[in-house]
PDB file of N, CA and C in Angstrom:
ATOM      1  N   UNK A   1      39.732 -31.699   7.326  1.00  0.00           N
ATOM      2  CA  UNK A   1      39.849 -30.669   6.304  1.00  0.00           C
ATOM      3  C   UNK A   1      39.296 -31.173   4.982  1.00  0.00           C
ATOM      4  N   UNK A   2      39.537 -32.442   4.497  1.00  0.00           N
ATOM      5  CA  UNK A   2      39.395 -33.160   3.373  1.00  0.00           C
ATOM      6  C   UNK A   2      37.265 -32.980   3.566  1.00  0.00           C
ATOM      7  N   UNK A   3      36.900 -32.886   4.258  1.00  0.00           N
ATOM      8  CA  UNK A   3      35.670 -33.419   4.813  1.00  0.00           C
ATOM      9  C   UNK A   3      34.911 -32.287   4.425  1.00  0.00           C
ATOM     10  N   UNK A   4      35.477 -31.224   5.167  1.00  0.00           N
ATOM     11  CA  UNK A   4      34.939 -29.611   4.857  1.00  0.00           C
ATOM     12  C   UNK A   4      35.154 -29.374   3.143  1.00  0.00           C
ATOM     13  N   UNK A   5      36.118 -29.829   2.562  1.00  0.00           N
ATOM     14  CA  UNK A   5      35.941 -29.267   1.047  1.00  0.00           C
ATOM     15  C   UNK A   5      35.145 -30.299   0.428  1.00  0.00           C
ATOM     16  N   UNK A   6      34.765 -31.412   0.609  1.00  0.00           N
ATOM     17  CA  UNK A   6      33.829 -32.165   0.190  1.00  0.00           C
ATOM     18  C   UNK A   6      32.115 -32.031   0.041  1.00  0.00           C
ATOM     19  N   UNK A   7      32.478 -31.061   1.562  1.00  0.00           N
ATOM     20  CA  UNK A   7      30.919 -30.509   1.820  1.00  0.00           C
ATOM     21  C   UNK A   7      30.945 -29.439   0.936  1.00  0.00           C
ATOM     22  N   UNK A   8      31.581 -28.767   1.035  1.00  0.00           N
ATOM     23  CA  UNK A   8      31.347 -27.364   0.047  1.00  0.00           C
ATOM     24  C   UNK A   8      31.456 -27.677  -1.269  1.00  0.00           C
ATOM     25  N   UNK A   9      32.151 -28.912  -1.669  1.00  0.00           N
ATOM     26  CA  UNK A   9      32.074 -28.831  -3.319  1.00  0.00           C
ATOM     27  C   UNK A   9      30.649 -29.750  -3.553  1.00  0.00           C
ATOM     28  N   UNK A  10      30.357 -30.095  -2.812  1.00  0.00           N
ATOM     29  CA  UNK A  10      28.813 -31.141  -3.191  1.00  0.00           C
ATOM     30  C   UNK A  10      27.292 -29.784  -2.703  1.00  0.00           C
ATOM     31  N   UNK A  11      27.837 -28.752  -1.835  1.00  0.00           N
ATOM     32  CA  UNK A  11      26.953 -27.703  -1.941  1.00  0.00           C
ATOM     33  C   UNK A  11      26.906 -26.756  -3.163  1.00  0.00           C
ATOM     34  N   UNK A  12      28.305 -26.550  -3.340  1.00  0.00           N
ATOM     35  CA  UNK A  12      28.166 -25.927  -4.944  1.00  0.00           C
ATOM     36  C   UNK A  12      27.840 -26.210  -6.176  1.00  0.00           C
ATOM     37  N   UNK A  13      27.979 -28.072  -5.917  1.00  0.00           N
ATOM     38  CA  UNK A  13      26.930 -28.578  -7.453  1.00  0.00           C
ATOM     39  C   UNK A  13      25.677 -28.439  -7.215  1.00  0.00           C
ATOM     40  N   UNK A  14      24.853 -28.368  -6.190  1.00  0.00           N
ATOM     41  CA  UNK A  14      23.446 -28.199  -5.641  1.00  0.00           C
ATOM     42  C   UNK A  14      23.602 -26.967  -6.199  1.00  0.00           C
ATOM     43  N   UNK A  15      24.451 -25.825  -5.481  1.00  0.00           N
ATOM     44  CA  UNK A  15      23.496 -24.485  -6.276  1.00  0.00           C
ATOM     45  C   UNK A  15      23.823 -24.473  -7.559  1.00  0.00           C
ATOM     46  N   UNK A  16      24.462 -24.909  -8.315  1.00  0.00           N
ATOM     47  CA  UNK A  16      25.170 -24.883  -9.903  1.00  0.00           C
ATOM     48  C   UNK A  16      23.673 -25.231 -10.423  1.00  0.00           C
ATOM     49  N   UNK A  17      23.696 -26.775  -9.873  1.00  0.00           N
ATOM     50  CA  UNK A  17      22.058 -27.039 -10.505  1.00  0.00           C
ATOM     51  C   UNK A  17      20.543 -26.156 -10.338  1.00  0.00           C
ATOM     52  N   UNK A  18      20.834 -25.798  -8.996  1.00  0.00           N
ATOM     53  CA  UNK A  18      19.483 -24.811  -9.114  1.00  0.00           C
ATOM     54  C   UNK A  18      19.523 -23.755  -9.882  1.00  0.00           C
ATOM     55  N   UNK A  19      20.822 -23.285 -10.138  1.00  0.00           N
ATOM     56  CA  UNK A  19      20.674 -21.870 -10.769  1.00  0.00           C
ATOM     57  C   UNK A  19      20.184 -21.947 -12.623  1.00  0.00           C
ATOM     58  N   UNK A  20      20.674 -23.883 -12.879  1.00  0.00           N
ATOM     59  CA  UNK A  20      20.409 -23.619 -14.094  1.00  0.00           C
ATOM     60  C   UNK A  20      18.707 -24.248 -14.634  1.00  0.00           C
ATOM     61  N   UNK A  21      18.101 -25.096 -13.159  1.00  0.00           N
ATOM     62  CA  UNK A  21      16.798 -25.512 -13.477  1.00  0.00           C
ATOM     63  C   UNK A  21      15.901 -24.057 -12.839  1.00  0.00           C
ATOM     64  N   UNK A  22      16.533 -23.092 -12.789  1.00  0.00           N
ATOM     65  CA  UNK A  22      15.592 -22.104 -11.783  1.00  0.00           C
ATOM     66  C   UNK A  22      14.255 -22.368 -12.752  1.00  0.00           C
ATOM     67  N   UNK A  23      14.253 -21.715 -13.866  1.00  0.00           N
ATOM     68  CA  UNK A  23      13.160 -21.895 -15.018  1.00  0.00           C
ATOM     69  C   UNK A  23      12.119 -22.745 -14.778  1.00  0.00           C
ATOM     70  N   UNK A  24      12.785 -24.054 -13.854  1.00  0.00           N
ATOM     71  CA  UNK A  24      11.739 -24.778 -13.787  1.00  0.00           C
ATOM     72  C   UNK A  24      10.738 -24.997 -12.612  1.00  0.00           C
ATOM     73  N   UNK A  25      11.709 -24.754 -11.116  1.00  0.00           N
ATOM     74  CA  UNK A  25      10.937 -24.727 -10.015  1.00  0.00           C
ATOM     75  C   UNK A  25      10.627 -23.628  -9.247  1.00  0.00           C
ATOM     76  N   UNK A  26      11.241 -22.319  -9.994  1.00  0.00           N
ATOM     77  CA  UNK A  26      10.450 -20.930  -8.976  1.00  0.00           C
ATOM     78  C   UNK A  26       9.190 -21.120  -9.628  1.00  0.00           C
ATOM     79  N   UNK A  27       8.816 -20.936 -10.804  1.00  0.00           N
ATOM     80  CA  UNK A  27       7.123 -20.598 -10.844  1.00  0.00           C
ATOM     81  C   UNK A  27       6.851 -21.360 -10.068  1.00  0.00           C
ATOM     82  N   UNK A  28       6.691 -22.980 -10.044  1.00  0.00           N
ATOM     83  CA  UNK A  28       5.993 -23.404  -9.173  1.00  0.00           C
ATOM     84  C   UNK A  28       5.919 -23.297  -7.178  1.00  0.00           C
ATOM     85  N   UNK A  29       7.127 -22.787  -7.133  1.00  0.00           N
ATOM     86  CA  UNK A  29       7.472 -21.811  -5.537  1.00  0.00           C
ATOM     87  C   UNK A  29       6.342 -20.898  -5.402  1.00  0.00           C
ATOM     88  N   UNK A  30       6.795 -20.116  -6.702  1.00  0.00           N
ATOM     89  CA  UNK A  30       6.026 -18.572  -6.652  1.00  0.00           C
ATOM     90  C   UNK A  30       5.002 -18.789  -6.152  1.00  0.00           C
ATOM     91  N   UNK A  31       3.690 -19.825  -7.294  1.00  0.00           N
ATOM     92  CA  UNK A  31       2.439 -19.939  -7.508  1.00  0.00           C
ATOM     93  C   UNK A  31       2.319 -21.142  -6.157  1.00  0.00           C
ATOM     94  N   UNK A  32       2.938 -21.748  -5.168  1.00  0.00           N
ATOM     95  CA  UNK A  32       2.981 -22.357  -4.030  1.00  0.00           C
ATOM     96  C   UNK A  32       2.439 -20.634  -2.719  1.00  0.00           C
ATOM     97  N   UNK A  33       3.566 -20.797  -2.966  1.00  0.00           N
ATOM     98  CA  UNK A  33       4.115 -19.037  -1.758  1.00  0.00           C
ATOM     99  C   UNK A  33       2.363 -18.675  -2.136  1.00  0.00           C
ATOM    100  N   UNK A  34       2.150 -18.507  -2.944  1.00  0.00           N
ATOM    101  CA  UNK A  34       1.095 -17.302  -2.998  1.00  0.00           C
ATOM    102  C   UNK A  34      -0.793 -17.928  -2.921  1.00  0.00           C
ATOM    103  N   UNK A  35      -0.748 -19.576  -3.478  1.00  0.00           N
ATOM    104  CA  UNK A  35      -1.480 -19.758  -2.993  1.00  0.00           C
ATOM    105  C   UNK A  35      -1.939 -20.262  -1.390  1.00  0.00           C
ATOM    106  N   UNK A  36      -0.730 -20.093  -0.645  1.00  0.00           N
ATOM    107  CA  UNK A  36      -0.520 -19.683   0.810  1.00  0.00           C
ATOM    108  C   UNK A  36      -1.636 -18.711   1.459  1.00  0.00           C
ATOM    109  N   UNK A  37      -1.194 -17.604   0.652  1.00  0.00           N
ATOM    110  CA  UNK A  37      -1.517 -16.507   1.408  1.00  0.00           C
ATOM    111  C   UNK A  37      -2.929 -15.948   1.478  1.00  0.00           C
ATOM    112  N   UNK A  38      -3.158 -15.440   2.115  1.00  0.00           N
ATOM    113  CA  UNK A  38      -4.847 -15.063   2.301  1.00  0.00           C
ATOM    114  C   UNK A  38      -4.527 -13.599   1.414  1.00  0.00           C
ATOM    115  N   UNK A  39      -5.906 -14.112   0.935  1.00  0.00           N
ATOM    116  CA  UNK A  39      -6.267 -13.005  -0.166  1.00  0.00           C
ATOM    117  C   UNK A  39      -6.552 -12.021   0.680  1.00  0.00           C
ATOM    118  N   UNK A  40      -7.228 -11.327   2.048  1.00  0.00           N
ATOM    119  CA  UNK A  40      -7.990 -10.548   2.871  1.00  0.00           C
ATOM    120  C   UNK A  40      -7.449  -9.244   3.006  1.00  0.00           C
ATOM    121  N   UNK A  41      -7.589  -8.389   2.479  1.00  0.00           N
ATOM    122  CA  UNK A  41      -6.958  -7.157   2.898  1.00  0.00           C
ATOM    123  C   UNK A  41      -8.046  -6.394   4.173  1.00  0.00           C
ATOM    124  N   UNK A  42      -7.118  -5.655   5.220  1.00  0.00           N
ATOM    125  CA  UNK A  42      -7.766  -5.109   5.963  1.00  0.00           C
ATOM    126  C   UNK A  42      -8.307  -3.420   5.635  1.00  0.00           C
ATOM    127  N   UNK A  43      -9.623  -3.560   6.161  1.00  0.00           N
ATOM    128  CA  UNK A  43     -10.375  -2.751   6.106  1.00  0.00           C
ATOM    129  C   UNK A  43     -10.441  -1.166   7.109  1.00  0.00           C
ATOM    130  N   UNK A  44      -9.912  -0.778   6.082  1.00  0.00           N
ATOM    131  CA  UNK A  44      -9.814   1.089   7.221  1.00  0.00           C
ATOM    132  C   UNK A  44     -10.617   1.942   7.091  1.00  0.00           C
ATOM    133  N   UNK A  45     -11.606   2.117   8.348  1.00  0.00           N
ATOM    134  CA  UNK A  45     -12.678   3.226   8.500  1.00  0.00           C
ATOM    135  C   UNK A  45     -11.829   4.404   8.255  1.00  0.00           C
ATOM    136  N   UNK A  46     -12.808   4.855   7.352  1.00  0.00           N
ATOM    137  CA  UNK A  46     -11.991   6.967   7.542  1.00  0.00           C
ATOM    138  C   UNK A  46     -13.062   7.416   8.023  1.00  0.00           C
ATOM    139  N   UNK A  47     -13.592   7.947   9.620  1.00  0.00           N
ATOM    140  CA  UNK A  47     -14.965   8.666   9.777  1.00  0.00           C
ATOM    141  C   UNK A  47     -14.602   9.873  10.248  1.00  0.00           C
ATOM    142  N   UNK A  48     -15.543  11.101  10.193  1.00  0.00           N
ATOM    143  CA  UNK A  48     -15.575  12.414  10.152  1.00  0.00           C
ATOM    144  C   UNK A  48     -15.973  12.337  11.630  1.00  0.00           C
ATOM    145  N   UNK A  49     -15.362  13.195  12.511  1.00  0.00           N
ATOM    146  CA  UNK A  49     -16.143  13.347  13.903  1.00  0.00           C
ATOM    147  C   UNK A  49     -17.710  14.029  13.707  1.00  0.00           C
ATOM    148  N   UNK A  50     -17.669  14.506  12.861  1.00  0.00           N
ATOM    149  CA  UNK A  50     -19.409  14.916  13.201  1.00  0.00           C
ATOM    150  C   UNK A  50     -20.057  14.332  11.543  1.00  0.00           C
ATOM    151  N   UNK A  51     -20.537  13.281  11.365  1.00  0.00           N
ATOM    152  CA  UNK A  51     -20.747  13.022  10.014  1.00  0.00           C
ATOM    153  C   UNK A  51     -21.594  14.427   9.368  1.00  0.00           C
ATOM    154  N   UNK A  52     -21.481  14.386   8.258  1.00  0.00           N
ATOM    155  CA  UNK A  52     -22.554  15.479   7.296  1.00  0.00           C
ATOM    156  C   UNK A  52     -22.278  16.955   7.709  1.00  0.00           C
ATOM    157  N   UNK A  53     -21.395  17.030   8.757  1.00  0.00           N
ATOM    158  CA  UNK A  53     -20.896  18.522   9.310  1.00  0.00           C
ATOM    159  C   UNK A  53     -19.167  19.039   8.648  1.00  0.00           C
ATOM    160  N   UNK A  54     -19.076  20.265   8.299  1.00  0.00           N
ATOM    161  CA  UNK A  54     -17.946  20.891   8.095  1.00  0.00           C
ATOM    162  C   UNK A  54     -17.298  21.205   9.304  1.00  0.00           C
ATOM    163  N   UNK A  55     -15.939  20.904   9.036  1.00  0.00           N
ATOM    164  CA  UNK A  55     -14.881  21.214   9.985  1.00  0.00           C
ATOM    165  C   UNK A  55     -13.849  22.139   9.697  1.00  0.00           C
ATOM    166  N   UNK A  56     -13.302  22.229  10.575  1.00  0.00           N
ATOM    167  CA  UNK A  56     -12.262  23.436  10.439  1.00  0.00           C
ATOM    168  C   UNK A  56     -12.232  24.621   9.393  1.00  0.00           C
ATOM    169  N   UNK A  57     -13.966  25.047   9.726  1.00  0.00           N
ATOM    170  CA  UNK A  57     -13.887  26.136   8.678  1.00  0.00           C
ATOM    171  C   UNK A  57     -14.374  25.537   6.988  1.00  0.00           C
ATOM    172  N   UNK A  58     -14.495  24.616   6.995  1.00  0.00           N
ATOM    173  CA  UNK A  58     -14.126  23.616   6.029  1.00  0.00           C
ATOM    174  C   UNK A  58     -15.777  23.477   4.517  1.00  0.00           C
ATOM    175  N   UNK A  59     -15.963  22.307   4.217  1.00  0.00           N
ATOM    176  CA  UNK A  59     -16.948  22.083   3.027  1.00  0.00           C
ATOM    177  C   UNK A  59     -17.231  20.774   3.541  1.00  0.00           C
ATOM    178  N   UNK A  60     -18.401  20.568   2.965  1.00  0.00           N
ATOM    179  CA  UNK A  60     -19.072  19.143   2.584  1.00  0.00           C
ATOM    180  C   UNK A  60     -18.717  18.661   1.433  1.00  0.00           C
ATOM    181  N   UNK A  61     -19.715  19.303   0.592  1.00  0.00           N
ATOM    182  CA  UNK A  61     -19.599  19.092  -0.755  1.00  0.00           C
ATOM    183  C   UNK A  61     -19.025  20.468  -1.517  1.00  0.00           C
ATOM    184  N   UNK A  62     -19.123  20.276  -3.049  1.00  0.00           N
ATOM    185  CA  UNK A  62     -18.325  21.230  -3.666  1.00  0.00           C
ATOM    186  C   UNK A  62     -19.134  22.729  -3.814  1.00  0.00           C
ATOM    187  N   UNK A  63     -20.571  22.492  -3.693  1.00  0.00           N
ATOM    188  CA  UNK A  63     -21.609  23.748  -3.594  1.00  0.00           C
ATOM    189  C   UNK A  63     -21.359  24.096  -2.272  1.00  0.00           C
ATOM    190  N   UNK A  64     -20.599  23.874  -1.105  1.00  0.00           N
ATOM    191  CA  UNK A  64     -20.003  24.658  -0.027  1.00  0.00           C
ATOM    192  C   UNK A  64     -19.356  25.859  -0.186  1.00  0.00           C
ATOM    193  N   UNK A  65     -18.685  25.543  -1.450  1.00  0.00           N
ATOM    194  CA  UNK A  65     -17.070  26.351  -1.505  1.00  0.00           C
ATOM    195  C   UNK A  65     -17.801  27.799  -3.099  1.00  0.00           C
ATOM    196  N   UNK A  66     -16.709  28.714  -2.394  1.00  0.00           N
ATOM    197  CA  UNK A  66     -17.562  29.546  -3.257  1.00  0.00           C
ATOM    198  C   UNK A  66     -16.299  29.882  -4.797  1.00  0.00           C
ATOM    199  N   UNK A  67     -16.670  30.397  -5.585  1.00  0.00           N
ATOM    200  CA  UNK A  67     -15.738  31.449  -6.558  1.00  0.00           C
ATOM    201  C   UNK A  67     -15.200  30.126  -7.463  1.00  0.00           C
ATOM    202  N   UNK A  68     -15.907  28.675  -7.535  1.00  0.00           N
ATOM    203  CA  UNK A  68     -15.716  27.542  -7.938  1.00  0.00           C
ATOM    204  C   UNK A  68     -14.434  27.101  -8.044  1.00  0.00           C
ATOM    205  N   UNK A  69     -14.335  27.002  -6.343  1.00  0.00           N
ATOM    206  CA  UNK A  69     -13.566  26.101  -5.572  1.00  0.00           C
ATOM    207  C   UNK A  69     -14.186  24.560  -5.578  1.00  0.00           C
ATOM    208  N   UNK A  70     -13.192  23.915  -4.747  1.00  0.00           N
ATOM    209  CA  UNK A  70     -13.761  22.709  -4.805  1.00  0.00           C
ATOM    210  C   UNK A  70     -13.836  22.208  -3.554  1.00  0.00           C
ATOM    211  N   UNK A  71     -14.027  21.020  -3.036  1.00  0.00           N
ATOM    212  CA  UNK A  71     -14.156  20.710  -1.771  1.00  0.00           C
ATOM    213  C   UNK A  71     -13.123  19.761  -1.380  1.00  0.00           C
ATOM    214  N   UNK A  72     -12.190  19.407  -0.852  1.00  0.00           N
ATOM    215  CA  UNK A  72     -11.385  18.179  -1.140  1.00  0.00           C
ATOM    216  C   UNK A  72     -10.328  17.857  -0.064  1.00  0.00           C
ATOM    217  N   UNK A  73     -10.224  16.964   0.446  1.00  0.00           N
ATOM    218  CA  UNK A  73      -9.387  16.303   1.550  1.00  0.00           C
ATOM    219  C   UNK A  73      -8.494  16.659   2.035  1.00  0.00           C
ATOM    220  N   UNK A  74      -8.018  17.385   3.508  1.00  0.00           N
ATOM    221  CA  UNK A  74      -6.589  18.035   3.592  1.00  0.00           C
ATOM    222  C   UNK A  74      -5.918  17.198   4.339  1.00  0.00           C
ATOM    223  N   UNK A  75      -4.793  16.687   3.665  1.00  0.00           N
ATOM    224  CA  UNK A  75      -3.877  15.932   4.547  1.00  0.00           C
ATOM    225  C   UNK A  75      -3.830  14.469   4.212  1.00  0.00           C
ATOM    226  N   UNK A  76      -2.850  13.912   4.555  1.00  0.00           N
ATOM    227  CA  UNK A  76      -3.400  12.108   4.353  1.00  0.00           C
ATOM    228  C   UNK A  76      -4.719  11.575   4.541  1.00  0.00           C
ATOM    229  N   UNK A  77      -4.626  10.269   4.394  1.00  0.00           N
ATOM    230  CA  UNK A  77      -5.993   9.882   4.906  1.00  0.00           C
ATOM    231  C   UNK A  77      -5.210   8.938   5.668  1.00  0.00           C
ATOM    232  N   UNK A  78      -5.694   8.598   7.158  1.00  0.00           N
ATOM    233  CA  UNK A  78      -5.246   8.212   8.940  1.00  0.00           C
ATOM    234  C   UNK A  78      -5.836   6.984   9.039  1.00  0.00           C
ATOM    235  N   UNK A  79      -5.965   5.759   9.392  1.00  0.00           N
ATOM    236  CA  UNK A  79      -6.863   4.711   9.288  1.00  0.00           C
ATOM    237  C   UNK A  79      -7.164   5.531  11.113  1.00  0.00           C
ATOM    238  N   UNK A  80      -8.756   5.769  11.368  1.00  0.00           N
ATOM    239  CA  UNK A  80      -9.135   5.783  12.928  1.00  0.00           C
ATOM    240  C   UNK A  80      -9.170   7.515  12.988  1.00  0.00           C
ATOM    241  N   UNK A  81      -8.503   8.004  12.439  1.00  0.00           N
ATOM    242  CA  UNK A  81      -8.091   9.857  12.179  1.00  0.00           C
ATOM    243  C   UNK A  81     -10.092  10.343  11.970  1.00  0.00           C
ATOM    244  N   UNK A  82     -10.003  11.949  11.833  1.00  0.00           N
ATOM    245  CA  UNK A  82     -11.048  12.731  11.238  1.00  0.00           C
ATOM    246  C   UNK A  82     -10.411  13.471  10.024  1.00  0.00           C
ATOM    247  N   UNK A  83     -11.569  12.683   9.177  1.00  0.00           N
ATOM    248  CA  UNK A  83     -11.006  13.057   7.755  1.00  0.00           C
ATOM    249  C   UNK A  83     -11.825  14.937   7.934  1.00  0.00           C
ATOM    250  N   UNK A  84     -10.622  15.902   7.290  1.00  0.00           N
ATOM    251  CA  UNK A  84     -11.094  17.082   7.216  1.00  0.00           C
ATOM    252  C   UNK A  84     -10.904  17.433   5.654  1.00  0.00           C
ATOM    253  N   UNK A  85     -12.322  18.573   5.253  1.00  0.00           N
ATOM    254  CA  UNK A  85     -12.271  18.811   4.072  1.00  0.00           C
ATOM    255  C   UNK A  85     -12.128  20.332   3.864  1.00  0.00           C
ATOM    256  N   UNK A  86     -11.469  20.761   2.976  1.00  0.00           N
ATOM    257  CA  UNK A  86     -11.431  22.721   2.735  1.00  0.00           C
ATOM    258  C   UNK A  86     -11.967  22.903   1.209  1.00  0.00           C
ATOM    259  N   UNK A  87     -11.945  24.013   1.426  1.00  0.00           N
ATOM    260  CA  UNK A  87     -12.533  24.486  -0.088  1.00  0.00           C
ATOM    261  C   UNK A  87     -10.837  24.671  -0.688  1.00  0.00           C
ATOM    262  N   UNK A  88     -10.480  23.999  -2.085  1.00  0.00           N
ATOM    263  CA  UNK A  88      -9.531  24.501  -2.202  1.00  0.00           C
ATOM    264  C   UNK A  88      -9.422  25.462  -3.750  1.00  0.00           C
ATOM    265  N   UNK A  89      -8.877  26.432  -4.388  1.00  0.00           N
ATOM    266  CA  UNK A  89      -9.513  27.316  -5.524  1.00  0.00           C
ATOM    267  C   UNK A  89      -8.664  26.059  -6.439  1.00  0.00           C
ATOM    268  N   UNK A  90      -9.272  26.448  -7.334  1.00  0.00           N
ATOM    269  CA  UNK A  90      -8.843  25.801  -8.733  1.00  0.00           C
ATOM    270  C   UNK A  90      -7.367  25.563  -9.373  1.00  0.00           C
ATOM    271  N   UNK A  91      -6.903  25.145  -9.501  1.00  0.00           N
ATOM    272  CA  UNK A  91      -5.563  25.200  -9.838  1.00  0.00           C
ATOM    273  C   UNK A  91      -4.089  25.197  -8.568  1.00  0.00           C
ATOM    274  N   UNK A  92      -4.501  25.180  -7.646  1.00  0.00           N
ATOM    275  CA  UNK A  92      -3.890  25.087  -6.293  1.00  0.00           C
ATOM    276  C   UNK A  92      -4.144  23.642  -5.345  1.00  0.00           C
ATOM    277  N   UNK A  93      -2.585  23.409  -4.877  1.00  0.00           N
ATOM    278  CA  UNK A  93      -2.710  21.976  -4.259  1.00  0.00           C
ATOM    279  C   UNK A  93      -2.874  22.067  -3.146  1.00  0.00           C
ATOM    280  N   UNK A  94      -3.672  20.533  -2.947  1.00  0.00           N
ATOM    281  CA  UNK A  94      -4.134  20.639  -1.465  1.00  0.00           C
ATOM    282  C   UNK A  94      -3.248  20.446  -0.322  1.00  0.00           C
ATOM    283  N   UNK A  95      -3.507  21.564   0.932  1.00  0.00           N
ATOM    284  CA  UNK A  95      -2.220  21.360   1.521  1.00  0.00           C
ATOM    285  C   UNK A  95      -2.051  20.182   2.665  1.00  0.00           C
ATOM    286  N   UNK A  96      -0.943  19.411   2.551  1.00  0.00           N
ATOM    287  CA  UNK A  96      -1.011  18.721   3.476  1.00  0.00           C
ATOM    288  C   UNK A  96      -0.968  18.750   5.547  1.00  0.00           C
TER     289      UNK A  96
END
């Protein structure tokens, strides 16, 4: 028993002390941790099933759409998906 509170009071001066040098060894953790990590972010195709073609009724560009609408993305964008575009009027959100 004597053994177990010995351990725990010599673990609690360990964290006593870390909590009051934190100042001194997280940055250097932080700036450790991170020069770890790979900078690389992965790369997500968005392709149209028919490139340069309108879908679902849809626009290319904004001279598609008439009564100066616009042309613009419906729905999320899917990493691998077919990005679809609509004419949408001015002042109205695009629907998801």
């Amino acid at each position: 028993m004597k053994t177990i509170r010995i351990i725990l009071l010599v673990l609690i001066i360990i964290g006593i002390i870390l909590i009051f040098t934190q100042k001194i060894w997280v940055p250097k953790l932080v700036a450790e941790i991170l020069s770890s990590e790979t900078s690389e972010q992965p790369v997500i195709k968005i392709s149209n099933p028919i490139p340069n073609q309108p879908v679902k009724n849809g626009c290319i560009k904004d001279s598609d759409c008439s009564n100066g609408a616009s042309c613009m993305v419906e729905g999320p964008l899917i990493a691998n998906q077919p990005v679809y575009k609509i004419c949408v009027p001015k002042g109205q959100a695009v629907p998801l």
